[in-house]
PDB file of N, CA and C in Angstrom:
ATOM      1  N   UNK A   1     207.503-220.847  22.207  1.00  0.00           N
ATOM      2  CA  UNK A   1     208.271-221.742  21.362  1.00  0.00           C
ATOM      3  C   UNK A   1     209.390-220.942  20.700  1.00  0.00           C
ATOM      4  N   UNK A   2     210.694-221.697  20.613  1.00  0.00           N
ATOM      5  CA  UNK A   2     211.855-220.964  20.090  1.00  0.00           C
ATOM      6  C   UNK A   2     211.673-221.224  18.796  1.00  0.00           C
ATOM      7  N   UNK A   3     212.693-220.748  18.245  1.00  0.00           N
ATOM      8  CA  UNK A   3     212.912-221.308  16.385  1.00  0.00           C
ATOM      9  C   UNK A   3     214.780-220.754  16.710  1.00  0.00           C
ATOM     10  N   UNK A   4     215.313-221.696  16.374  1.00  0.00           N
ATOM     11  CA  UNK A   4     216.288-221.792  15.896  1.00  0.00           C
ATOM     12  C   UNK A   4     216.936-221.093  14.835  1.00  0.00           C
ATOM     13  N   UNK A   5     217.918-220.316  14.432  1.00  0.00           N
ATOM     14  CA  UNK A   5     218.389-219.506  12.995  1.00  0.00           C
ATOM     15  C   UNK A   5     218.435-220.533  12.333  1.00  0.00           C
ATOM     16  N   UNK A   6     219.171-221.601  12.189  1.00  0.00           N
ATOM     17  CA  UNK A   6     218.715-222.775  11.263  1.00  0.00           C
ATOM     18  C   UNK A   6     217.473-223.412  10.545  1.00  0.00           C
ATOM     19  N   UNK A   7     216.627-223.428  11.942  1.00  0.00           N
ATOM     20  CA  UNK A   7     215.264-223.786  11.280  1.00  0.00           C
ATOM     21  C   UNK A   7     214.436-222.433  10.453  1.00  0.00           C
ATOM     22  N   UNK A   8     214.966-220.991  10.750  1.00  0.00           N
ATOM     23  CA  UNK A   8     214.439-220.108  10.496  1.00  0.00           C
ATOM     24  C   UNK A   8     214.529-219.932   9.157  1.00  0.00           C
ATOM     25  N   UNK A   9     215.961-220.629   8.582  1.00  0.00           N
ATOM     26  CA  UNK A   9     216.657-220.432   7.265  1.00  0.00           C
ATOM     27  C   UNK A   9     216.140-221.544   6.287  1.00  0.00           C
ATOM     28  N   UNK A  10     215.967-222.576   7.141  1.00  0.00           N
ATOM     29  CA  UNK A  10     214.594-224.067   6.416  1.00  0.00           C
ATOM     30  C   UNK A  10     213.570-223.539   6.065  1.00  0.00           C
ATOM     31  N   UNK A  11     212.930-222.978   6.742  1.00  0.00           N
ATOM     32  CA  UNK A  11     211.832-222.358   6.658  1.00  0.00           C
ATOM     33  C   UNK A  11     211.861-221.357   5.297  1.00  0.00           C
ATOM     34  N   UNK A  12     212.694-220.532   5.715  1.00  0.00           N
ATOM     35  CA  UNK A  12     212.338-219.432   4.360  1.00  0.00           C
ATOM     36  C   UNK A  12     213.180-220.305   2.890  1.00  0.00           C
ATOM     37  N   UNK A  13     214.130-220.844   3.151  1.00  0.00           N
ATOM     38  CA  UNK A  13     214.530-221.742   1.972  1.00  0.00           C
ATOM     39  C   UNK A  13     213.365-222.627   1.730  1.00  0.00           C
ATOM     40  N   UNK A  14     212.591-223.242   2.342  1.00  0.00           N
ATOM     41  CA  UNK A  14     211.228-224.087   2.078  1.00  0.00           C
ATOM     42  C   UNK A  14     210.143-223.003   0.911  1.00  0.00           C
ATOM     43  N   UNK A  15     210.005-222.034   1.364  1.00  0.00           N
ATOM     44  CA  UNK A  15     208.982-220.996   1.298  1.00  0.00           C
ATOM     45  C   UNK A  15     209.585-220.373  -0.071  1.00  0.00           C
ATOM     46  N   UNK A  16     210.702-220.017  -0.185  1.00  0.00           N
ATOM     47  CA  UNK A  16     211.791-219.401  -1.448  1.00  0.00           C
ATOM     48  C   UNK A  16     211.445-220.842  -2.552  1.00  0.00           C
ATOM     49  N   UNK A  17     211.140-221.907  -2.523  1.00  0.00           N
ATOM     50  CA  UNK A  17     211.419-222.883  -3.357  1.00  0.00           C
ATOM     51  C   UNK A  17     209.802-222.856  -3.784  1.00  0.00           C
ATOM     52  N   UNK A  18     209.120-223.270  -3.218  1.00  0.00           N
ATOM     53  CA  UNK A  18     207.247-223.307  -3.208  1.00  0.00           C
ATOM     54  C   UNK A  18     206.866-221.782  -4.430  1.00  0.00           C
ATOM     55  N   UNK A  19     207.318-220.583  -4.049  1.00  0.00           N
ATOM     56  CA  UNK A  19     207.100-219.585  -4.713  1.00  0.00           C
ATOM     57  C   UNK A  19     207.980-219.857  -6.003  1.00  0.00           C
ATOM     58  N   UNK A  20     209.197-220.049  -6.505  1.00  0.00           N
ATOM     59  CA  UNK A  20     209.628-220.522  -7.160  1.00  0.00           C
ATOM     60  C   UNK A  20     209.279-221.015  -8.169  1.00  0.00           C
ATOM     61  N   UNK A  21     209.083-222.361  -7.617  1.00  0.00           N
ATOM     62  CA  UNK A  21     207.867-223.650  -8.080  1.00  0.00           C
ATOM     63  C   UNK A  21     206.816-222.957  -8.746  1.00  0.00           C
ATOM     64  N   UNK A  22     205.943-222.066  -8.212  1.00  0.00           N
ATOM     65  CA  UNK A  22     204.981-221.576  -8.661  1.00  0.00           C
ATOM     66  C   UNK A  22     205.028-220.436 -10.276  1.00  0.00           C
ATOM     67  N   UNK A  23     206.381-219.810  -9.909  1.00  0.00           N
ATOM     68  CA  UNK A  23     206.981-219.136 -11.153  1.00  0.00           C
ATOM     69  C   UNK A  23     206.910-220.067 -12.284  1.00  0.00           C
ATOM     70  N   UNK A  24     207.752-220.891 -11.639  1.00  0.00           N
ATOM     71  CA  UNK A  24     207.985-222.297 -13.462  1.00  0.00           C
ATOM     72  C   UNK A  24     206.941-222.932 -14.313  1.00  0.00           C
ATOM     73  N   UNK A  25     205.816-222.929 -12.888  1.00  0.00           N
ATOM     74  CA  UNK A  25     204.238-223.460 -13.226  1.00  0.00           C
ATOM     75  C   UNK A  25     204.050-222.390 -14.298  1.00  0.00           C
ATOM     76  N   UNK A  26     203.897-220.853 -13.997  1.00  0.00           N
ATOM     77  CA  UNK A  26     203.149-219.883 -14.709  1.00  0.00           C
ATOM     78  C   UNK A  26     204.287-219.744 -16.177  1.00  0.00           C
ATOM     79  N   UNK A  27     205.316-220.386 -15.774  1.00  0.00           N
ATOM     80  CA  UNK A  27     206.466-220.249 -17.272  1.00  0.00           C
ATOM     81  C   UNK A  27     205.742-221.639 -18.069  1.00  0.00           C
ATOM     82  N   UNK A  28     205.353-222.806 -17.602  1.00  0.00           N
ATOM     83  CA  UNK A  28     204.894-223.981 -18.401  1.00  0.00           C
ATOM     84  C   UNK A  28     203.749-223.326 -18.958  1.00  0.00           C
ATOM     85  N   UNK A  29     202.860-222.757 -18.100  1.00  0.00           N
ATOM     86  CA  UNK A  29     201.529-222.308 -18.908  1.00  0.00           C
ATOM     87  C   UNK A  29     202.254-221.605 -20.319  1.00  0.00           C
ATOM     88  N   UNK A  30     202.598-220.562 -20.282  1.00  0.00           N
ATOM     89  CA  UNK A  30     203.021-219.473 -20.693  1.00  0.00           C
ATOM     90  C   UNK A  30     203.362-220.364 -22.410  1.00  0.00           C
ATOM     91  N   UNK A  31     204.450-221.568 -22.279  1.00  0.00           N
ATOM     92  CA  UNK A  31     204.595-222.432 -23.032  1.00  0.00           C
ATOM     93  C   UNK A  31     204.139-223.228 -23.826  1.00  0.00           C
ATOM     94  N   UNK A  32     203.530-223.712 -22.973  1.00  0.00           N
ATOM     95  CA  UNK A  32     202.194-224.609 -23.565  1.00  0.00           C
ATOM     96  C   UNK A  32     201.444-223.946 -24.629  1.00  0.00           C
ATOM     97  N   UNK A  33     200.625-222.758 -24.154  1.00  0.00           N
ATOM     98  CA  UNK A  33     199.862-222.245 -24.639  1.00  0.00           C
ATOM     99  C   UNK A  33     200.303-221.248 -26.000  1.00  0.00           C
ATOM    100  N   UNK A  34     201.732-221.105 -26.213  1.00  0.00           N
ATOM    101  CA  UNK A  34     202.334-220.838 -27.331  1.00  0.00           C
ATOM    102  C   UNK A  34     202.793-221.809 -28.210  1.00  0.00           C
ATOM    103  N   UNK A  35     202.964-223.055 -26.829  1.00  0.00           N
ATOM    104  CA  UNK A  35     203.160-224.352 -28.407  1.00  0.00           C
ATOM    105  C   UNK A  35     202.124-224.911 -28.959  1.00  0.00           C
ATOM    106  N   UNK A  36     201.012-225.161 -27.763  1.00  0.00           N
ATOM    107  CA  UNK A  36     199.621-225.533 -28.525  1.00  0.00           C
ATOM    108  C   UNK A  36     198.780-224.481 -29.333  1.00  0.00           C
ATOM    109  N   UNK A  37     198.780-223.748 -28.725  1.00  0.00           N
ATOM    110  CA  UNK A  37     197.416-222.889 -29.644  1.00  0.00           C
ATOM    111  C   UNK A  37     197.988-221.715 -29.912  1.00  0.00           C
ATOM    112  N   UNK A  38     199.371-221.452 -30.440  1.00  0.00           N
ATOM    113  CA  UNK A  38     199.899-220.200 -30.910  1.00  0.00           C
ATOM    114  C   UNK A  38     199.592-218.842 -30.598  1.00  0.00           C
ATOM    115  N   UNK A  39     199.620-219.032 -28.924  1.00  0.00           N
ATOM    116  CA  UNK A  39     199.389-217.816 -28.309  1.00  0.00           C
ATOM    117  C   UNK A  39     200.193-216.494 -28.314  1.00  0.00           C
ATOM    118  N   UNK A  40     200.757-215.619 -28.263  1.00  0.00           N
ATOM    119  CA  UNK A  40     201.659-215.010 -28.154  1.00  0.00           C
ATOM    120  C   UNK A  40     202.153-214.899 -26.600  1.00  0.00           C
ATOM    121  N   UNK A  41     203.098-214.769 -26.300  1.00  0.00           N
ATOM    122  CA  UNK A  41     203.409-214.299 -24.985  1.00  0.00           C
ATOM    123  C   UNK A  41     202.813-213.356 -24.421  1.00  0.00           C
ATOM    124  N   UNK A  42     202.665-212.021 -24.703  1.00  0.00           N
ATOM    125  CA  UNK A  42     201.904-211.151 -24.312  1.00  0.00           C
ATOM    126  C   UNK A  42     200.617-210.773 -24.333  1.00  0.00           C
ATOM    127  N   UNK A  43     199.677-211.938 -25.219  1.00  0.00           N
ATOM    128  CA  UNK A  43     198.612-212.520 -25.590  1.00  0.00           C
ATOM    129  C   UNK A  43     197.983-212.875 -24.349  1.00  0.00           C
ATOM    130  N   UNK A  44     199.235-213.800 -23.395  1.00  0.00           N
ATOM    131  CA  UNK A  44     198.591-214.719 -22.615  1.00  0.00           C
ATOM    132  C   UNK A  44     198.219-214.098 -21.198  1.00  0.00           C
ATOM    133  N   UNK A  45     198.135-213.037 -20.810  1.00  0.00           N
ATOM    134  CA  UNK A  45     197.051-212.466 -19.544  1.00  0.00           C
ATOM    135  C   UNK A  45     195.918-212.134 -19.996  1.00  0.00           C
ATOM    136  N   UNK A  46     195.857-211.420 -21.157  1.00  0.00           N
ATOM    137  CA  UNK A  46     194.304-210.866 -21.988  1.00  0.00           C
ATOM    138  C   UNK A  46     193.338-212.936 -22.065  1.00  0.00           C
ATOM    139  N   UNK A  47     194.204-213.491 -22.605  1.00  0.00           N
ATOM    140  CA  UNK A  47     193.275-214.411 -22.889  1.00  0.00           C
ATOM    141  C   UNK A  47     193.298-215.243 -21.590  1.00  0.00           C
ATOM    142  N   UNK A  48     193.890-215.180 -20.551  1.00  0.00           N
ATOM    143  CA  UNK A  48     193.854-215.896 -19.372  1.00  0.00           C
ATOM    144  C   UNK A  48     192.776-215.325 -18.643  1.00  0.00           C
ATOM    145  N   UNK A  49     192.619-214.170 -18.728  1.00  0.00           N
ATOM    146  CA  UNK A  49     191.656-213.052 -17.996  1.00  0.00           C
ATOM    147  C   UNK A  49     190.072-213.227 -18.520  1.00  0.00           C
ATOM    148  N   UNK A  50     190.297-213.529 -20.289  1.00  0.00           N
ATOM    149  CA  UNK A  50     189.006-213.882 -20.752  1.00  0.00           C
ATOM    150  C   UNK A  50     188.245-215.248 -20.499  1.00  0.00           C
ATOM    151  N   UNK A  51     189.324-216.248 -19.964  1.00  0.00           N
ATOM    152  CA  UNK A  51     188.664-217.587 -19.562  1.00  0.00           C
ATOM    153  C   UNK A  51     187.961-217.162 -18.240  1.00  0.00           C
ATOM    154  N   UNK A  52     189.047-216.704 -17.433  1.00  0.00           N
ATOM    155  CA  UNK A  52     188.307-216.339 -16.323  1.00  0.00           C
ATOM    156  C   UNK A  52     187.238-215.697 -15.890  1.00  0.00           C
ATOM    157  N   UNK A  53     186.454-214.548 -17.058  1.00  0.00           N
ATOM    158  CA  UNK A  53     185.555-214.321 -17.084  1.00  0.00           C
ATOM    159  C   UNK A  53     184.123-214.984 -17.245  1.00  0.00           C
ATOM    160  N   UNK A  54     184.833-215.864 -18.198  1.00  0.00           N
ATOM    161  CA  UNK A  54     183.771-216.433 -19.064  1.00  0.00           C
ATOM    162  C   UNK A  54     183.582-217.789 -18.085  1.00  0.00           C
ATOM    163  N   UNK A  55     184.114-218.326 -17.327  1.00  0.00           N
ATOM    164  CA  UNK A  55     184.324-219.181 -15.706  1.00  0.00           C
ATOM    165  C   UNK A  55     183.244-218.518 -14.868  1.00  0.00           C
ATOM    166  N   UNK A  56     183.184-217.338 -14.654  1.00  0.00           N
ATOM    167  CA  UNK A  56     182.745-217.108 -13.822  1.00  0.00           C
ATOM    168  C   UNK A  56     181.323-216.280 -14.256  1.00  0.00           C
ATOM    169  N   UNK A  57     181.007-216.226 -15.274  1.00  0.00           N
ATOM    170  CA  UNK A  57     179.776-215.914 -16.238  1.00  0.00           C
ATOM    171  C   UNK A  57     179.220-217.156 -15.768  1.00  0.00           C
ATOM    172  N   UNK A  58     179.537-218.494 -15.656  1.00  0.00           N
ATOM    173  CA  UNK A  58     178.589-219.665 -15.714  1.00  0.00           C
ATOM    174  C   UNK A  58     177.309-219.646 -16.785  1.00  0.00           C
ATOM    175  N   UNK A  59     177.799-220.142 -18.368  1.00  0.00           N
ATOM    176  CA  UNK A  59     177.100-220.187 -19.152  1.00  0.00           C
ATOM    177  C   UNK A  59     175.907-221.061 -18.382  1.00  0.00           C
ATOM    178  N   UNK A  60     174.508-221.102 -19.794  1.00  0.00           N
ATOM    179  CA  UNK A  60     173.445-221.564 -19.108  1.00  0.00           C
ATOM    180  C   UNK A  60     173.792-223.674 -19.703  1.00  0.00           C
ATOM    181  N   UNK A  61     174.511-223.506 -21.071  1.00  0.00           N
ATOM    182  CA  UNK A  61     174.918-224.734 -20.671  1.00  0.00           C
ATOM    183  C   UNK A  61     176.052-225.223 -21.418  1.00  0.00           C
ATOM    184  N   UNK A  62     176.861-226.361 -20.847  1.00  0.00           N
ATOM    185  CA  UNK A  62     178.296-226.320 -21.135  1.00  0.00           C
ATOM    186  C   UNK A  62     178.342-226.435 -22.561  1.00  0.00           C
ATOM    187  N   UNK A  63     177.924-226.954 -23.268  1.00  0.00           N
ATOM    188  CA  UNK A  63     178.278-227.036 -24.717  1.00  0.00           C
ATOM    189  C   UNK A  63     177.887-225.754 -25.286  1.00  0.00           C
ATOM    190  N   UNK A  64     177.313-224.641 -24.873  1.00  0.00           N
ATOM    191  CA  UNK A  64     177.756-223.382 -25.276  1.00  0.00           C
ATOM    192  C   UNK A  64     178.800-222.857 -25.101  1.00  0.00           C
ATOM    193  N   UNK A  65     179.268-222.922 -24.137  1.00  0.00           N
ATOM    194  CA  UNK A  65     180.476-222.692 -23.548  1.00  0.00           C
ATOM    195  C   UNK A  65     181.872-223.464 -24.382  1.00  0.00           C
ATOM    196  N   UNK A  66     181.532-224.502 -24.479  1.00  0.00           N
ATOM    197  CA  UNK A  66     182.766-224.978 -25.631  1.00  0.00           C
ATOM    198  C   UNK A  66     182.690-224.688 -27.205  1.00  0.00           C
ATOM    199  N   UNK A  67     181.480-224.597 -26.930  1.00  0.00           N
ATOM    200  CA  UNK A  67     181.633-223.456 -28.591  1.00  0.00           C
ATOM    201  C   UNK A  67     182.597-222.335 -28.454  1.00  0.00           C
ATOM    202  N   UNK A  68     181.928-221.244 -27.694  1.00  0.00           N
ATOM    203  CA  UNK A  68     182.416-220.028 -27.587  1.00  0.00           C
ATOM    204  C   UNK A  68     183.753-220.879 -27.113  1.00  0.00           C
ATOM    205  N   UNK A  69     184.545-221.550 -26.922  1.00  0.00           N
ATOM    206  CA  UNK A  69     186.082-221.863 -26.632  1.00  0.00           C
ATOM    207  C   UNK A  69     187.121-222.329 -27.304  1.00  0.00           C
ATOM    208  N   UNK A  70     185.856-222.848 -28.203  1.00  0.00           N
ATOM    209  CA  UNK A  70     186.169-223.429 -29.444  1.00  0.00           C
ATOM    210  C   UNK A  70     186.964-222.259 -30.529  1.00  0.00           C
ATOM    211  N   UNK A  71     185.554-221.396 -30.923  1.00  0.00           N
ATOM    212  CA  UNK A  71     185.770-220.143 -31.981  1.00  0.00           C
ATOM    213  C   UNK A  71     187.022-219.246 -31.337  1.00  0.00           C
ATOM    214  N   UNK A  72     187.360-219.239 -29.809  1.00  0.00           N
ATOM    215  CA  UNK A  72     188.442-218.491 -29.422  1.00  0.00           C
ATOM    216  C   UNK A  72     189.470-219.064 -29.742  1.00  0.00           C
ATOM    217  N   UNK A  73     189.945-220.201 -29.731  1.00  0.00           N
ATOM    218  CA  UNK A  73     190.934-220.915 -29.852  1.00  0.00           C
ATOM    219  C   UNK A  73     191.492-221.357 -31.056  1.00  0.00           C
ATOM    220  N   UNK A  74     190.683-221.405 -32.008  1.00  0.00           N
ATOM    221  CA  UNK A  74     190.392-221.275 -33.253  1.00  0.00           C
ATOM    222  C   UNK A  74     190.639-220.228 -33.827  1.00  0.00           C
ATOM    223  N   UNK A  75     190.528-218.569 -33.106  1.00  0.00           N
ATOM    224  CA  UNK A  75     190.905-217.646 -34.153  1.00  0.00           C
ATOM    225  C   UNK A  75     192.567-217.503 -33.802  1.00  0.00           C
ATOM    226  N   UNK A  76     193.230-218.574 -32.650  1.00  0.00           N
ATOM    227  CA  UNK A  76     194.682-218.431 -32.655  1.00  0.00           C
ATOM    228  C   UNK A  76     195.249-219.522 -33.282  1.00  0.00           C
ATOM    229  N   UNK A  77     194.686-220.486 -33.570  1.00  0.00           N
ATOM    230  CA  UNK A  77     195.350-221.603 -33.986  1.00  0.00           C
ATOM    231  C   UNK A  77     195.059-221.825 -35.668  1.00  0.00           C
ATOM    232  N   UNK A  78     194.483-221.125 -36.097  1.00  0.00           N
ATOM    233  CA  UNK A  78     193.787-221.211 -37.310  1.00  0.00           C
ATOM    234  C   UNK A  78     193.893-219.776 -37.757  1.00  0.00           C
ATOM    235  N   UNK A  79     194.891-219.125 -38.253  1.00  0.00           N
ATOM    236  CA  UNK A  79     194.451-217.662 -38.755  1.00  0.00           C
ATOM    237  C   UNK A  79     194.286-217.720 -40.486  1.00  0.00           C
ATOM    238  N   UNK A  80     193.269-217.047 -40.799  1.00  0.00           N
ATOM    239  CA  UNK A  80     193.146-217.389 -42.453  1.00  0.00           C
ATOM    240  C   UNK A  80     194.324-217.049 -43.009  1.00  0.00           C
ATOM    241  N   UNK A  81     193.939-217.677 -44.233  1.00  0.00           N
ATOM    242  CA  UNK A  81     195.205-217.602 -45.085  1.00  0.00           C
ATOM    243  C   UNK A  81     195.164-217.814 -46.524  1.00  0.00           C
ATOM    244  N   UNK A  82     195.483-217.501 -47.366  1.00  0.00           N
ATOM    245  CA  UNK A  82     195.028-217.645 -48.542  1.00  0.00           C
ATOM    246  C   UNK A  82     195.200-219.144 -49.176  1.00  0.00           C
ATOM    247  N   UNK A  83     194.352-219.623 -50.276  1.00  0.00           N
ATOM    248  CA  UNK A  83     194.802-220.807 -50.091  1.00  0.00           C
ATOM    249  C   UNK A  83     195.667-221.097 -51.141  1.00  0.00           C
ATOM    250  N   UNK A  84     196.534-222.498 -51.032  1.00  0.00           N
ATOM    251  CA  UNK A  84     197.586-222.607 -51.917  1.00  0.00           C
ATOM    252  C   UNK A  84     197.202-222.726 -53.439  1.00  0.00           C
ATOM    253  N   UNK A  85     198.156-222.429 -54.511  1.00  0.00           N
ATOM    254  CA  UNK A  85     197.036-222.756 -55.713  1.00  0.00           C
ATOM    255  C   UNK A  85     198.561-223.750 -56.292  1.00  0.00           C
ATOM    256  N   UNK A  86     198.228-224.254 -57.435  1.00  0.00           N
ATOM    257  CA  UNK A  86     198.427-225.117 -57.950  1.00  0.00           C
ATOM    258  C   UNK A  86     199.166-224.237 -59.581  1.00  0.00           C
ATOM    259  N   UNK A  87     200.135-224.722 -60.253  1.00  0.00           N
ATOM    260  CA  UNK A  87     200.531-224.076 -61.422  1.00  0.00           C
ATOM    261  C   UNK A  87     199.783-223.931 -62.772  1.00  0.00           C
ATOM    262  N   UNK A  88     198.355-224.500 -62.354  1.00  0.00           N
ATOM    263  CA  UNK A  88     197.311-224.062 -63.137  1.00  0.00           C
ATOM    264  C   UNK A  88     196.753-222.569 -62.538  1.00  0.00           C
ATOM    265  N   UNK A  89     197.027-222.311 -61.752  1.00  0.00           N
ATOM    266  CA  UNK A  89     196.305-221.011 -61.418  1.00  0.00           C
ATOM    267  C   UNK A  89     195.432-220.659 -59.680  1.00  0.00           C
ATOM    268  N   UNK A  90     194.743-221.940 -60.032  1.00  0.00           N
ATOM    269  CA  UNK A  90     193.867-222.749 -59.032  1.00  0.00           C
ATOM    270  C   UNK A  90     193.637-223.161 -57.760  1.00  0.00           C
ATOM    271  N   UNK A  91     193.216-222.741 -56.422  1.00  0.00           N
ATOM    272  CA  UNK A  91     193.182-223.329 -55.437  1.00  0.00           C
ATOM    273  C   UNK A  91     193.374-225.019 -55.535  1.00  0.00           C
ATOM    274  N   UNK A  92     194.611-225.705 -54.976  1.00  0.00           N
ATOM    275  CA  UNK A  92     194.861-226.964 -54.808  1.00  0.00           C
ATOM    276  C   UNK A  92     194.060-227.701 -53.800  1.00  0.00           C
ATOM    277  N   UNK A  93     193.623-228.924 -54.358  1.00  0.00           N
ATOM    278  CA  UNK A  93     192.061-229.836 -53.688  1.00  0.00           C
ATOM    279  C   UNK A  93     192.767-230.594 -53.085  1.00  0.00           C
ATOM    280  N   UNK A  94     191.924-230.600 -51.743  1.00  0.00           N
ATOM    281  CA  UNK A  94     192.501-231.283 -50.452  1.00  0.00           C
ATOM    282  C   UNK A  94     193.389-233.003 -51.088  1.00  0.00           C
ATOM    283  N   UNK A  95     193.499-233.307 -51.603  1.00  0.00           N
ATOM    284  CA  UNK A  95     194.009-234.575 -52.150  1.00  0.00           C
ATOM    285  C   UNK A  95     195.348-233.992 -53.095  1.00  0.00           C
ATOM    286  N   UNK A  96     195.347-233.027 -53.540  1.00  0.00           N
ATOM    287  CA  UNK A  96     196.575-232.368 -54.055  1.00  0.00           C
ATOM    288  C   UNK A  96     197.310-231.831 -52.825  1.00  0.00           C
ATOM    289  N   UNK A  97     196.411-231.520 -51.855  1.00  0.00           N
ATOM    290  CA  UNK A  97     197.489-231.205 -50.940  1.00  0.00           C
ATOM    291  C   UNK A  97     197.588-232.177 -50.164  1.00  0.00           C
ATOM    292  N   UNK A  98     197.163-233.646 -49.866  1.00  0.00           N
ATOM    293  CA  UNK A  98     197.794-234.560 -49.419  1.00  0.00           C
ATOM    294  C   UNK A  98     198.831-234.921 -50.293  1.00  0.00           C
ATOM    295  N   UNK A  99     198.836-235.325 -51.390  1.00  0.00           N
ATOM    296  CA  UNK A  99     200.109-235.389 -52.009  1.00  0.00           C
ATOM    297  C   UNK A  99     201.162-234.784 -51.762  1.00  0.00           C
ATOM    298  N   UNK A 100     201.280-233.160 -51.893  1.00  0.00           N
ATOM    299  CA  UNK A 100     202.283-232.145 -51.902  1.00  0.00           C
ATOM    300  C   UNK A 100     202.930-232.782 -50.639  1.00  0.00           C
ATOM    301  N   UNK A 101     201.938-232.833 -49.427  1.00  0.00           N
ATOM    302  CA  UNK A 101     202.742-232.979 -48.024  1.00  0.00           C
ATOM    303  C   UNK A 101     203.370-234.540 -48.019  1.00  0.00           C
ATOM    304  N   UNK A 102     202.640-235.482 -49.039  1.00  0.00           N
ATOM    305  CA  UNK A 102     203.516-236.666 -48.691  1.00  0.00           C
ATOM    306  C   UNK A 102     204.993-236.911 -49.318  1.00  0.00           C
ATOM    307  N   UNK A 103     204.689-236.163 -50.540  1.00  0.00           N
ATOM    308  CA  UNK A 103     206.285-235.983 -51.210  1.00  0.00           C
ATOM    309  C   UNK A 103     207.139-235.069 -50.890  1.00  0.00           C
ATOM    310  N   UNK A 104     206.702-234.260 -49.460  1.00  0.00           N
ATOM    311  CA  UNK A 104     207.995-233.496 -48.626  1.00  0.00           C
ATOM    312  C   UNK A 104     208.937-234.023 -47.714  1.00  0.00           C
TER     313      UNK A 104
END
């Protein structure tokens, strides 16, 4: 069977686009995972590497497993912080801080 220089150039232009494609995929992750759960960029192979471990650990049952995914995800999306206080001195009570945020 022949191949044509034309079809040869379809071909690798087909093949150049698919790999491509696949780049933008690993740029959406990359995204996502800094807009949702405040990953860092350089964060994201260490913690990509740790799912994959923990994938292939096959806990003994899934709702352990979403714990432990839980507390990971949680120490990026949630980092402590001191809490706000109030001009009495005072940590401000969840209803003071609904207020604060509704009059912003």
């Amino acid at each position: 069977m022949k191949i044509t220089k034309n079809e040869l150039q379809q071909i690798i232009k087909e093949e150049l686009l698919r790999e491509m494609s696949s780049f933008n995929m690993a740029e959406d992750v990359i995204e996502l995972l800094g807009s949702k759960y405040n990953i860092m960029e350089e964060d994201v192979p260490t913690m990509l590497m740790a799912m994959a471990q923990s994938l292939e650990d096959k806990p003994k049952s899934p709702a352990a497993s979403a714990a432990d995914m839980e507390r990971y995800e949680s120490d990026y999306r949630d980092p402590p912080r001191k809490p706000l206080k109030g001009k009495s001195g005072k940590p401000l009570s969840g209803a003071e801080m609904d207020k604060l945020a509704r009059d912003i």
